[in-house]
PDB file of N, CA and C in Angstrom:
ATOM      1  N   UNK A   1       1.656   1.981 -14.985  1.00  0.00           N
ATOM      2  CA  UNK A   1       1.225   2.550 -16.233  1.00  0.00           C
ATOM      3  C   UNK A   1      -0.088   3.302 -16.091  1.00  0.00           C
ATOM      4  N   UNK A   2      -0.646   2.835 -15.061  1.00  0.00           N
ATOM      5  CA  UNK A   2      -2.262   3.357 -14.968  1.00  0.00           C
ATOM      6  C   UNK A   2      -2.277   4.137 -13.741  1.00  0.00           C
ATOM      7  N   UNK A   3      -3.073   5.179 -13.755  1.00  0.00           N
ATOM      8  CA  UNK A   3      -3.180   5.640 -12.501  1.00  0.00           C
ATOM      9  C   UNK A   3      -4.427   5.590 -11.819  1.00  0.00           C
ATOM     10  N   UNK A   4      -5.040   4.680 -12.018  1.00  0.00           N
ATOM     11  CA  UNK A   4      -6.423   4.415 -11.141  1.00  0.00           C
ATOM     12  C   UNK A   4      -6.129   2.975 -11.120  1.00  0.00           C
ATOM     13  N   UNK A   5      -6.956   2.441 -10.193  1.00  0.00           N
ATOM     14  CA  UNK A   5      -6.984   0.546  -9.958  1.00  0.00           C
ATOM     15  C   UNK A   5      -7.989   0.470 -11.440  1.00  0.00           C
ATOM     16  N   UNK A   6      -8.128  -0.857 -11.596  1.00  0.00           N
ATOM     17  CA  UNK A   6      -9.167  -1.088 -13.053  1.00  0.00           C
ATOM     18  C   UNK A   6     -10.426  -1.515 -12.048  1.00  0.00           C
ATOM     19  N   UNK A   7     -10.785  -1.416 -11.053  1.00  0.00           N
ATOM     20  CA  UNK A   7     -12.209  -0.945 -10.105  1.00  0.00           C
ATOM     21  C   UNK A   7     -12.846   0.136 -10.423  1.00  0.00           C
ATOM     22  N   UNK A   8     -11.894   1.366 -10.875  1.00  0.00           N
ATOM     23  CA  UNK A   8     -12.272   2.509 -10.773  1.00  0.00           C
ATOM     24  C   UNK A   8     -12.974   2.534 -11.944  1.00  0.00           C
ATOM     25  N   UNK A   9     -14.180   2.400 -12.307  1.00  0.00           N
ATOM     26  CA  UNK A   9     -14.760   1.915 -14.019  1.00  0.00           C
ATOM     27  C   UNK A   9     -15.286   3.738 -14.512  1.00  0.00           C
ATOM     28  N   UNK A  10     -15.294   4.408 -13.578  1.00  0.00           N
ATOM     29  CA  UNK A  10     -15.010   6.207 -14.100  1.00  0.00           C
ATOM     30  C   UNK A  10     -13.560   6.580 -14.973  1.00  0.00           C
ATOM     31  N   UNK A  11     -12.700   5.319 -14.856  1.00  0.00           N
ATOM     32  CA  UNK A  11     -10.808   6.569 -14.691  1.00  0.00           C
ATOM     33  C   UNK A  11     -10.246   5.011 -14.635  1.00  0.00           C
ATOM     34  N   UNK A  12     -10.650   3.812 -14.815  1.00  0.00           N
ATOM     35  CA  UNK A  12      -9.744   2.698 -15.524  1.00  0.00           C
ATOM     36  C   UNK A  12      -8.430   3.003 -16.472  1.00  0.00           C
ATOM     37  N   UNK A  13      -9.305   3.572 -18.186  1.00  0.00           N
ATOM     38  CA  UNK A  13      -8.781   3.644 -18.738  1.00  0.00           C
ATOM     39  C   UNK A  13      -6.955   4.843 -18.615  1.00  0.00           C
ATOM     40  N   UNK A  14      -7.241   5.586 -17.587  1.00  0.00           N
ATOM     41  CA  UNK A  14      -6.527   6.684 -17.470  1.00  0.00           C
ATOM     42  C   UNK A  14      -4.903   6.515 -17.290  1.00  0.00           C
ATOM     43  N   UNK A  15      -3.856   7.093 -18.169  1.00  0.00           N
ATOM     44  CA  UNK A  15      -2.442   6.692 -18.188  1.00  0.00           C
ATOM     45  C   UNK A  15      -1.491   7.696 -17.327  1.00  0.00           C
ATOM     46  N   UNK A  16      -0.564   7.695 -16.882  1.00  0.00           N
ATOM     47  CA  UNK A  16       0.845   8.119 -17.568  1.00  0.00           C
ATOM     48  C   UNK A  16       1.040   8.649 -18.211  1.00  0.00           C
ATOM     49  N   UNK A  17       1.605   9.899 -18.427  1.00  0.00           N
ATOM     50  CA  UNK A  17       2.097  10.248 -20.062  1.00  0.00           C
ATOM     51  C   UNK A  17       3.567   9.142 -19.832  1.00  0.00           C
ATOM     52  N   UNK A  18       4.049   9.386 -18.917  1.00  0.00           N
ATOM     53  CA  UNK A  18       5.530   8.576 -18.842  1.00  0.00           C
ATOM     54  C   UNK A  18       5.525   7.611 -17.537  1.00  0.00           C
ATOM     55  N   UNK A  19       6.599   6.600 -17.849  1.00  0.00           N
ATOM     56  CA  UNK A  19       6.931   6.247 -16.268  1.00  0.00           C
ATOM     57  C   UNK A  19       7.659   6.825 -15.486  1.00  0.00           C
ATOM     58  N   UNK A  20       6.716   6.307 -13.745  1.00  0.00           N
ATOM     59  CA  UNK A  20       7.240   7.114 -12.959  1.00  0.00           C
ATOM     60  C   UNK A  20       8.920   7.081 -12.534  1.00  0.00           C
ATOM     61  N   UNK A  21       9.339   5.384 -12.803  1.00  0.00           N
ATOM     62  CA  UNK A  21      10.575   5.415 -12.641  1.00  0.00           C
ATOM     63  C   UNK A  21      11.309   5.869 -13.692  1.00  0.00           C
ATOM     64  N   UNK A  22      11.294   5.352 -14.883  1.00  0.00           N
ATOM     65  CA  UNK A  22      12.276   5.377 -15.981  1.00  0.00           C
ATOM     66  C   UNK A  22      12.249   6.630 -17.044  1.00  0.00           C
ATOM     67  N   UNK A  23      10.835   7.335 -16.722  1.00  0.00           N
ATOM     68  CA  UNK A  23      10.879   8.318 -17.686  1.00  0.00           C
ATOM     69  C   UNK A  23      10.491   7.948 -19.316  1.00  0.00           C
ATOM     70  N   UNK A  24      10.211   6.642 -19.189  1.00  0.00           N
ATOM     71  CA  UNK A  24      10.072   6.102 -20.826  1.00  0.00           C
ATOM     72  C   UNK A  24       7.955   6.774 -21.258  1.00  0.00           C
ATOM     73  N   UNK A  25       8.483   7.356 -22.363  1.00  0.00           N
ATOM     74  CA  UNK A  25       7.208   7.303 -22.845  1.00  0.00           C
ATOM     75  C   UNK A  25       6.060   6.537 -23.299  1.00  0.00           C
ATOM     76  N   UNK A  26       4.971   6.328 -23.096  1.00  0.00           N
ATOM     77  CA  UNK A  26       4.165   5.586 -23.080  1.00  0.00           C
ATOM     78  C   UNK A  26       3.583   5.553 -24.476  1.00  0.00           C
ATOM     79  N   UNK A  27       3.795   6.674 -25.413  1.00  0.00           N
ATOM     80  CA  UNK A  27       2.918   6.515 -26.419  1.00  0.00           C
ATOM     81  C   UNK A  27       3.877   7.161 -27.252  1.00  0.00           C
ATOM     82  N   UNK A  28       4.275   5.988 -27.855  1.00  0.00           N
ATOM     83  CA  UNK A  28       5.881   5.959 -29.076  1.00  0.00           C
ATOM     84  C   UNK A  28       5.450   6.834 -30.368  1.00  0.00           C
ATOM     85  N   UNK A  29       4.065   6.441 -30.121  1.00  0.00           N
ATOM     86  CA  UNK A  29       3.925   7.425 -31.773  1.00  0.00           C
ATOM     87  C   UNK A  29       2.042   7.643 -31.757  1.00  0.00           C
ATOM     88  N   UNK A  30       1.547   8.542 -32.393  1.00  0.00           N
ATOM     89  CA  UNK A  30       0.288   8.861 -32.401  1.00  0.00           C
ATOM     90  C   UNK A  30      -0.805   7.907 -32.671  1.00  0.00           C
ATOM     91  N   UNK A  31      -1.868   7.362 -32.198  1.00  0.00           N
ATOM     92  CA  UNK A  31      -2.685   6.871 -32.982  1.00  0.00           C
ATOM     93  C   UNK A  31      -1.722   4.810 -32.463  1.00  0.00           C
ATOM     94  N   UNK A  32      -0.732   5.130 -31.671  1.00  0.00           N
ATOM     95  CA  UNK A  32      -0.428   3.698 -31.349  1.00  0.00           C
ATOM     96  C   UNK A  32      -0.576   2.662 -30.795  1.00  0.00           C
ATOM     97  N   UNK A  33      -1.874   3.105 -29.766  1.00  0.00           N
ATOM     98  CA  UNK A  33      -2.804   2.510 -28.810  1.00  0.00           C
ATOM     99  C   UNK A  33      -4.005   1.732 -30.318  1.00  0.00           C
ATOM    100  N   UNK A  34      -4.330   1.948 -31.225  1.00  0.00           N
ATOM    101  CA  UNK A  34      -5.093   1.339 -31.855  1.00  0.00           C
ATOM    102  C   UNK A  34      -5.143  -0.209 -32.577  1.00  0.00           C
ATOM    103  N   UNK A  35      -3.739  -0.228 -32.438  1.00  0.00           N
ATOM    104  CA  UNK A  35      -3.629  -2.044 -32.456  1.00  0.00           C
ATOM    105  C   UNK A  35      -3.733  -2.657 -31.226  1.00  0.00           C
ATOM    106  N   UNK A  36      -4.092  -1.818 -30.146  1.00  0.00           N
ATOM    107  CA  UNK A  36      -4.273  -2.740 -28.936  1.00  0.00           C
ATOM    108  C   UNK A  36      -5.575  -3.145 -29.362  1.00  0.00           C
ATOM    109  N   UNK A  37      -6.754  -2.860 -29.770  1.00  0.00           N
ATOM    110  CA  UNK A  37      -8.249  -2.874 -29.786  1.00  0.00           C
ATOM    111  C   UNK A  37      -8.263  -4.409 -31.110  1.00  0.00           C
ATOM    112  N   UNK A  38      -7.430  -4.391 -31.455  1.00  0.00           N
ATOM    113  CA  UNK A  38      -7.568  -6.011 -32.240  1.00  0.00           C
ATOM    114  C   UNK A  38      -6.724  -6.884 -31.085  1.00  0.00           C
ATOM    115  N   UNK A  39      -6.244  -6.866 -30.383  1.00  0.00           N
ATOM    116  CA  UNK A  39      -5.221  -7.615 -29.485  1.00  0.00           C
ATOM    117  C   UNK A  39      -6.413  -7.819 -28.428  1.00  0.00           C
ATOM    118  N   UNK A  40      -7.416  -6.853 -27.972  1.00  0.00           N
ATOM    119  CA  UNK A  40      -8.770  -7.036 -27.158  1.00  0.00           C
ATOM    120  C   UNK A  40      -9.542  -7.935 -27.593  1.00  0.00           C
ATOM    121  N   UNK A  41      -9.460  -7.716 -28.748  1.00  0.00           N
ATOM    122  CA  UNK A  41     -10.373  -8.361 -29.838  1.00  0.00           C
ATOM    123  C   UNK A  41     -10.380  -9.948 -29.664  1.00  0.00           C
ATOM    124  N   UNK A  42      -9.065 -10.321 -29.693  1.00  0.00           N
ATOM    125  CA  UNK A  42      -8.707 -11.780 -29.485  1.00  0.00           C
ATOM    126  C   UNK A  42      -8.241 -12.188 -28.229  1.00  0.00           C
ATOM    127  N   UNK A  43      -7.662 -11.468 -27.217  1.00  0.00           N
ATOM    128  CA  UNK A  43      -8.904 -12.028 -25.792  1.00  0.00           C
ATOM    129  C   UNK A  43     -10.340 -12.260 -25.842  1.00  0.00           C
ATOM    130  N   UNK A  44     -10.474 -11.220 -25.941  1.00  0.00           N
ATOM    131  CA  UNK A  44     -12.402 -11.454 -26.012  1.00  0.00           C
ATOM    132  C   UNK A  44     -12.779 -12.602 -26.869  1.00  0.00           C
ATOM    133  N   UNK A  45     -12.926 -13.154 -27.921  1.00  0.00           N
ATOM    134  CA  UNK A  45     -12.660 -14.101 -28.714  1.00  0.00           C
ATOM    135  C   UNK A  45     -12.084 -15.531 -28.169  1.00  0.00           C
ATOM    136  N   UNK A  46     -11.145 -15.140 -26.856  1.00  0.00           N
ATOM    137  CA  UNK A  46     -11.182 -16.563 -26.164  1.00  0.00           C
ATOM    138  C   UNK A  46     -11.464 -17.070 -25.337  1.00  0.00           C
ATOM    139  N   UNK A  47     -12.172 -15.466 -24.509  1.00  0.00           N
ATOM    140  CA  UNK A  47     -12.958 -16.241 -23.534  1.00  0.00           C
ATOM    141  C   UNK A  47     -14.274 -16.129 -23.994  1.00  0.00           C
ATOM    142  N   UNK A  48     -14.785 -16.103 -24.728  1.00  0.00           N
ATOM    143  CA  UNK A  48     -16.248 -16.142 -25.797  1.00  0.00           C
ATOM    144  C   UNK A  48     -16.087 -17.761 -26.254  1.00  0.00           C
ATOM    145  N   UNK A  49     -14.923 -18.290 -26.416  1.00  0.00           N
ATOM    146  CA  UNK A  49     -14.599 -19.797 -27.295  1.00  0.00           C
ATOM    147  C   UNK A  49     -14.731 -21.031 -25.540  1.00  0.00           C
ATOM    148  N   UNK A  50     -13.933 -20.043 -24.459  1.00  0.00           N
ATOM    149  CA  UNK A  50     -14.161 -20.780 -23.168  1.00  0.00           C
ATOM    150  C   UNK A  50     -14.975 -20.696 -22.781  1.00  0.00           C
ATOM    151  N   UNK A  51     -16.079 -19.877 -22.649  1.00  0.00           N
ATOM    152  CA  UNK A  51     -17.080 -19.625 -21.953  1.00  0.00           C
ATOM    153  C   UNK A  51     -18.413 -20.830 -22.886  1.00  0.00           C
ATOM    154  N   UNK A  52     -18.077 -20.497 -23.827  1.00  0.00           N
ATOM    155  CA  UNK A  52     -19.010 -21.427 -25.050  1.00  0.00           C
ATOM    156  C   UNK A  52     -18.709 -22.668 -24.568  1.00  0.00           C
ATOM    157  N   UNK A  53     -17.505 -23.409 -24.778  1.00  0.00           N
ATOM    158  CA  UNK A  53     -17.676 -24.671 -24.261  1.00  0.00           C
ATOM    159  C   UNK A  53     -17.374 -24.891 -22.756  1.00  0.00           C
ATOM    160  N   UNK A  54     -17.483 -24.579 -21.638  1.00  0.00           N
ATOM    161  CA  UNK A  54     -17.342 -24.660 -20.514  1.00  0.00           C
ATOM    162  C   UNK A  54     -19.388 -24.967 -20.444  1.00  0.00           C
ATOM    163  N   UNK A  55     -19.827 -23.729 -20.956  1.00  0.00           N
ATOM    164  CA  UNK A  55     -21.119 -24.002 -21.082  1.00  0.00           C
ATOM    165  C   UNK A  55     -22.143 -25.319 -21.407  1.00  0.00           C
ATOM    166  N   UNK A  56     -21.524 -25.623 -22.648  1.00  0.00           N
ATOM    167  CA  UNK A  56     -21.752 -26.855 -23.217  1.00  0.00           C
ATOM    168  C   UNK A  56     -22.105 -28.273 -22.490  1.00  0.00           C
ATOM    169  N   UNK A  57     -20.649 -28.012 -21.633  1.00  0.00           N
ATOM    170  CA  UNK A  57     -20.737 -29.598 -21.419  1.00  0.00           C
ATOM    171  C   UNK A  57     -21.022 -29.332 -19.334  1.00  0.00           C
ATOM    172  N   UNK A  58     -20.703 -28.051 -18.721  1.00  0.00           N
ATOM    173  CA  UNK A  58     -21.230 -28.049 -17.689  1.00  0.00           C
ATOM    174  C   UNK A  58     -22.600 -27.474 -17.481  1.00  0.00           C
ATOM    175  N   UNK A  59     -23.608 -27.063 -18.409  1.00  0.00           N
ATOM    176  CA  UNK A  59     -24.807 -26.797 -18.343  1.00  0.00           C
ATOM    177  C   UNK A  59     -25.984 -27.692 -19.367  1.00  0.00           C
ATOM    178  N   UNK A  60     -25.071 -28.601 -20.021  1.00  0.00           N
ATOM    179  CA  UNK A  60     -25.851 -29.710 -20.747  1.00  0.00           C
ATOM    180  C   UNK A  60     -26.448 -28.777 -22.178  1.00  0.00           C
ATOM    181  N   UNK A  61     -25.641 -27.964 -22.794  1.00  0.00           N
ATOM    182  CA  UNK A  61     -26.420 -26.861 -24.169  1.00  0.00           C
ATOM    183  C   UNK A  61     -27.487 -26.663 -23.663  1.00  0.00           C
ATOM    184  N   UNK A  62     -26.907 -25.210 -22.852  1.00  0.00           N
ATOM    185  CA  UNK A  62     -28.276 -24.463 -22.806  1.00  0.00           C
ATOM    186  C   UNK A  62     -29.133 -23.626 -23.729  1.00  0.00           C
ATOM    187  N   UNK A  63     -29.467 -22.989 -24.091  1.00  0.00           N
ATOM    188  CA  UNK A  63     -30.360 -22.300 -24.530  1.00  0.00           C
ATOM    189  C   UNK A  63     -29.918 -21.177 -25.250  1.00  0.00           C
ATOM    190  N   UNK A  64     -29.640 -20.903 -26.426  1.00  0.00           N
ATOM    191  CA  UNK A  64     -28.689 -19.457 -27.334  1.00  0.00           C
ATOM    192  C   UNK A  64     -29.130 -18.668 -26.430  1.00  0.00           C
ATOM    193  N   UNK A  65     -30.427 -17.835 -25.822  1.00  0.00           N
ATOM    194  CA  UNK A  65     -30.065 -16.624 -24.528  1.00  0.00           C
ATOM    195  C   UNK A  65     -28.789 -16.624 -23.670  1.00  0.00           C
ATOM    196  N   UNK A  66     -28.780 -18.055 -23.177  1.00  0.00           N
ATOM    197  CA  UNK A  66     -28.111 -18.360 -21.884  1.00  0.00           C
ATOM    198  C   UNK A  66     -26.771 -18.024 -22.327  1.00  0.00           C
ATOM    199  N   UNK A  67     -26.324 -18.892 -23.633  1.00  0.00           N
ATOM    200  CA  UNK A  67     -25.115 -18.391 -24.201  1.00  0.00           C
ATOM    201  C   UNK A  67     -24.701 -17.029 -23.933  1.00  0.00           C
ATOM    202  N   UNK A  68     -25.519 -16.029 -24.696  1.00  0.00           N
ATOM    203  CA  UNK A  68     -25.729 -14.770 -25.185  1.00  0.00           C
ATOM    204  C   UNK A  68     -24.921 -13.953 -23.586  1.00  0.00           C
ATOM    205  N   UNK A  69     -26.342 -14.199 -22.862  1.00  0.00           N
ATOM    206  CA  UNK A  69     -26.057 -13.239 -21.637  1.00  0.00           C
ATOM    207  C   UNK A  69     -25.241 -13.599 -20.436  1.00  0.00           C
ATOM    208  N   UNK A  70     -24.728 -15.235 -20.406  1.00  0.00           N
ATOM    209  CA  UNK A  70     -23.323 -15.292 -19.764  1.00  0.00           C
ATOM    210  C   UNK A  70     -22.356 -14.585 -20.335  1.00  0.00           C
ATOM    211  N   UNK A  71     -21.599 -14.989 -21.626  1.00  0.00           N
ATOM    212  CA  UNK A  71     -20.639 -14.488 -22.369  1.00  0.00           C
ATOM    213  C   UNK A  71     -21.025 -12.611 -22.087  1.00  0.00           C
ATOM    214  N   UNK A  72     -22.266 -12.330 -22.567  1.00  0.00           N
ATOM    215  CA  UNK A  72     -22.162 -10.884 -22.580  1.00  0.00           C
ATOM    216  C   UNK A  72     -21.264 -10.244 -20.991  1.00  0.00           C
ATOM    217  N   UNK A  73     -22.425 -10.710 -20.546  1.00  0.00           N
ATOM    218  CA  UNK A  73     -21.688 -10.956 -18.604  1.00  0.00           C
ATOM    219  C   UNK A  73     -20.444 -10.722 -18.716  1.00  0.00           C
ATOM    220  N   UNK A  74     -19.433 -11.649 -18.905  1.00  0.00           N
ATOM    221  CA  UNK A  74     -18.051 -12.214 -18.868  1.00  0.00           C
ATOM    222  C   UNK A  74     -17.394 -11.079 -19.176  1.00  0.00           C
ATOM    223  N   UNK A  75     -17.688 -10.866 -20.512  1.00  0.00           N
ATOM    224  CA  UNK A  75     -16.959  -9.859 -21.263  1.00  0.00           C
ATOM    225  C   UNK A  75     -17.369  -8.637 -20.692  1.00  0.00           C
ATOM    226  N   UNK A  76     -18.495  -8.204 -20.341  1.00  0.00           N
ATOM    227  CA  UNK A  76     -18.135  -6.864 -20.029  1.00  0.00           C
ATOM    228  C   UNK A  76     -17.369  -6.743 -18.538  1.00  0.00           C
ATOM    229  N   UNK A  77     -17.985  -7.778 -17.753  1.00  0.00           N
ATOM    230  CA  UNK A  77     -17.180  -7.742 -16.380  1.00  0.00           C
ATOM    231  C   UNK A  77     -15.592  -7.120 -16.403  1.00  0.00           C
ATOM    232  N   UNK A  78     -14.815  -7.919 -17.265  1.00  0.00           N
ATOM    233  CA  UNK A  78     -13.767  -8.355 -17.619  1.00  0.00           C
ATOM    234  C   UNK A  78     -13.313  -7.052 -18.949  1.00  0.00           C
ATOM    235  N   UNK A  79     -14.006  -6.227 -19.157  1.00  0.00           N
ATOM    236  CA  UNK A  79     -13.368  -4.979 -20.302  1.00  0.00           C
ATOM    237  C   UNK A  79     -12.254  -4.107 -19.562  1.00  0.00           C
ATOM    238  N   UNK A  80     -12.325  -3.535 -17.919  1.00  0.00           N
ATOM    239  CA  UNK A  80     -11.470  -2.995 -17.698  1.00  0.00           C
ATOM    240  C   UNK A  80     -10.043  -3.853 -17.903  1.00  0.00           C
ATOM    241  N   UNK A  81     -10.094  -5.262 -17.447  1.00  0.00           N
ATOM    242  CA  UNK A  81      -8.908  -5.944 -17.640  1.00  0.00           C
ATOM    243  C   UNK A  81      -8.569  -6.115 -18.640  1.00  0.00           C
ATOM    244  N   UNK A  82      -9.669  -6.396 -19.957  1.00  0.00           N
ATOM    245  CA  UNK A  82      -9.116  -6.456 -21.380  1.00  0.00           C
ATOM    246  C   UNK A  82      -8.118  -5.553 -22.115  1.00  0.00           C
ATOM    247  N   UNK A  83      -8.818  -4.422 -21.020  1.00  0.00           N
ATOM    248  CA  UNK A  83      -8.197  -3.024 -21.925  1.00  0.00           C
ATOM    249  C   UNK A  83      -7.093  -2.754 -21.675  1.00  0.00           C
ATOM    250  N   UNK A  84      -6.641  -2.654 -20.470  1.00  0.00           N
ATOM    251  CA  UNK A  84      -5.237  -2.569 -19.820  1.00  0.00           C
ATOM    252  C   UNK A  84      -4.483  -3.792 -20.346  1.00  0.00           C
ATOM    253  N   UNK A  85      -4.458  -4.742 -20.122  1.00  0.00           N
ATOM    254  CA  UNK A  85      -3.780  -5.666 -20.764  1.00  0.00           C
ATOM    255  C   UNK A  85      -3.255  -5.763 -22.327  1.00  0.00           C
ATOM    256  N   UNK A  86      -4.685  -5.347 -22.893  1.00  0.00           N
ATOM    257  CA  UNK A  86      -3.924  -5.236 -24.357  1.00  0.00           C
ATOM    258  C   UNK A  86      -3.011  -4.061 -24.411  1.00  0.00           C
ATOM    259  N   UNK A  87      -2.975  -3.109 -23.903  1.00  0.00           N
ATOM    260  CA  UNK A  87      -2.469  -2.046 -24.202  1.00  0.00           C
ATOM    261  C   UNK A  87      -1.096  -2.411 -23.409  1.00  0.00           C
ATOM    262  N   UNK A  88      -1.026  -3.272 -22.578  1.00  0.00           N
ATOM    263  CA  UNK A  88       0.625  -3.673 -21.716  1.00  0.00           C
ATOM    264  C   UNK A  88       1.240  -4.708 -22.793  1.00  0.00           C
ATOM    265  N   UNK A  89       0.592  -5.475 -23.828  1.00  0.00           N
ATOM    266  CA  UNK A  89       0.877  -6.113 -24.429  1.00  0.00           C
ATOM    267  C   UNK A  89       1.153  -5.597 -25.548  1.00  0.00           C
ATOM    268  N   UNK A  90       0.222  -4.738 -26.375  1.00  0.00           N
ATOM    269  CA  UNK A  90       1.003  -3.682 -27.642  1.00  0.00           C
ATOM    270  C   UNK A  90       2.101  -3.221 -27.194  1.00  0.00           C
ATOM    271  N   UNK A  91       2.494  -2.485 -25.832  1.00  0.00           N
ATOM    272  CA  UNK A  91       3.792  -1.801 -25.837  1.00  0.00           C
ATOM    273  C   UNK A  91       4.371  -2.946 -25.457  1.00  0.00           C
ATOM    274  N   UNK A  92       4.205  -4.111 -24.919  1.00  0.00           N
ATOM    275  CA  UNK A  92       5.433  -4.715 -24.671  1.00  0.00           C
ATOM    276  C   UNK A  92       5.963  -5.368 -26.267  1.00  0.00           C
ATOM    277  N   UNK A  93       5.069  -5.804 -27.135  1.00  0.00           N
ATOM    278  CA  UNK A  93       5.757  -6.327 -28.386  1.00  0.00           C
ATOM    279  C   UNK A  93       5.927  -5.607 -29.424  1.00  0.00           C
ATOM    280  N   UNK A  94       5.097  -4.097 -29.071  1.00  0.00           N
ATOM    281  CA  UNK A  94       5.687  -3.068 -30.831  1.00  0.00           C
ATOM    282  C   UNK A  94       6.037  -2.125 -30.391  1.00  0.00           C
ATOM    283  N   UNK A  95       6.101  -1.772 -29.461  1.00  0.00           N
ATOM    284  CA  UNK A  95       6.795  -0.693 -28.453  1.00  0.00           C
ATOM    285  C   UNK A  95       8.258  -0.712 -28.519  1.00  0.00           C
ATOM    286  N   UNK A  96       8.729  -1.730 -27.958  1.00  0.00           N
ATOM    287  CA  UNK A  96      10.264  -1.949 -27.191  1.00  0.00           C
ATOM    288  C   UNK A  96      10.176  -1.430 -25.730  1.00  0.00           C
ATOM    289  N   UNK A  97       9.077  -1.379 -25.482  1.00  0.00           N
ATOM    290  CA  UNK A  97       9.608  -0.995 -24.202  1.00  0.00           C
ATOM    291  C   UNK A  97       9.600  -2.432 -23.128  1.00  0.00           C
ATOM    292  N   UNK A  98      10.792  -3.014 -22.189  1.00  0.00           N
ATOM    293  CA  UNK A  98      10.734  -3.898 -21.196  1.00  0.00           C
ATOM    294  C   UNK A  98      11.161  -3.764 -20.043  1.00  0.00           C
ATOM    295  N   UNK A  99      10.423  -4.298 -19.032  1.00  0.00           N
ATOM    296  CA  UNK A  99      10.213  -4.282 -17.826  1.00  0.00           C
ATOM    297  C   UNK A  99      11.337  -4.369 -16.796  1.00  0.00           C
ATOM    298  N   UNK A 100      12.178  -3.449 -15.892  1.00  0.00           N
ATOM    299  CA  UNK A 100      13.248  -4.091 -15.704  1.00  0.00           C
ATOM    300  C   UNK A 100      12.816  -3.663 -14.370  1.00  0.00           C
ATOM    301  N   UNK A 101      13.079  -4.916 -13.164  1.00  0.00           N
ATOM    302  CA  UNK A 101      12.553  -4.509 -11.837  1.00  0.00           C
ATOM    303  C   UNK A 101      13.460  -3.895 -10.752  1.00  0.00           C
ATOM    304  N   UNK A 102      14.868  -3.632 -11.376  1.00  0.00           N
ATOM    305  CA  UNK A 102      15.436  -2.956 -10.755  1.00  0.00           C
ATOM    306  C   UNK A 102      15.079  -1.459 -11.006  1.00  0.00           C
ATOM    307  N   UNK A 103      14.454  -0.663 -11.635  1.00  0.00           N
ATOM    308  CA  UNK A 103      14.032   0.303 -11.455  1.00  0.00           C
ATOM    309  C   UNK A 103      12.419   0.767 -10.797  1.00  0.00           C
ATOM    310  N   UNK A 104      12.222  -0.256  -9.998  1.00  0.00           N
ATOM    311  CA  UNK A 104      10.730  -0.389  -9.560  1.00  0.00           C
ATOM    312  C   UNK A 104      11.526   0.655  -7.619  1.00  0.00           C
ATOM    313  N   UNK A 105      10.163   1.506  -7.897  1.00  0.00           N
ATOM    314  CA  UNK A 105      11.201   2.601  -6.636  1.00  0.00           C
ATOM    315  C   UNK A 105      10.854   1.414  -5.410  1.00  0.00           C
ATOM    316  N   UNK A 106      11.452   1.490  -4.197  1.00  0.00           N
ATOM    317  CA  UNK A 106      11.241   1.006  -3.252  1.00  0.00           C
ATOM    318  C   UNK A 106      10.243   2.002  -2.190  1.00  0.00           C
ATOM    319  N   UNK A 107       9.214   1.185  -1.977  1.00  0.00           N
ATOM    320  CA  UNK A 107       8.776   1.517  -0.559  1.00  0.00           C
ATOM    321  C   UNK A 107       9.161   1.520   0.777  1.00  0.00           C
ATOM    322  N   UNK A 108       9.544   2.896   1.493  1.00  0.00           N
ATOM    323  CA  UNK A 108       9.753   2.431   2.828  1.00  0.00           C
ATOM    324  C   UNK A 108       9.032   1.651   3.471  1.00  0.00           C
ATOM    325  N   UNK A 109       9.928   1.041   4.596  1.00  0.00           N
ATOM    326  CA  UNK A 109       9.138   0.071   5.712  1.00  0.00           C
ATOM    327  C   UNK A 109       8.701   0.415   6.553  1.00  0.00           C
TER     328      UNK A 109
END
């Protein structure tokens, strides 16, 4: 779906108009990538809820900074993956589009 690794933090976000095998379009209708950004929303939201108590009880309640700038940490580390993911997850549940691995091309050996 992506044509850069999510390393590439210049060209992460960058798509497909279509797939390379199937030809299916990536963007069913205008403006349809914008329910991915609440679907981010609540990842982020759970590792903000894990990170909070992982904190808690393996750093003995540290200090609201400490909170602050781990979690900040976490989450931004972790935005290229947020982003791609939600957006594999909007098309996989309001899309219709599913994954079939017999059309995955083969690499020669």
């Amino acid at each position: 779906m992506f044509k850069h690794s999510a390393f590439n933090l210049r060209r992460f976000d960058e798509m497909y108009e279509d797939c390379v095998a199937c030809g299916q379009y990536y963007e069913p209708e205008v403006g349809f990538y914008w329910g991915a950004m609440y679907i981010s929303y609540g990842f982020s939201t759970i590792i903000v809820f894990f990170t909070g108590v992982a904190l808690y009880y393996l750093a003995n309640d540290p200090q609201v900074r400490v909170y602050v700038t781990v979690v900040a940490t976490i989450v931004l580390a972790l935005t290229p993956l947020l982003f791609r993911y939600a957006r594999v997850v909007m098309l996989y549940f309001f899309g219709g589009i599913r994954y079939d691995p017999t059309l995955v091309p083969r690499l020669p050996s």
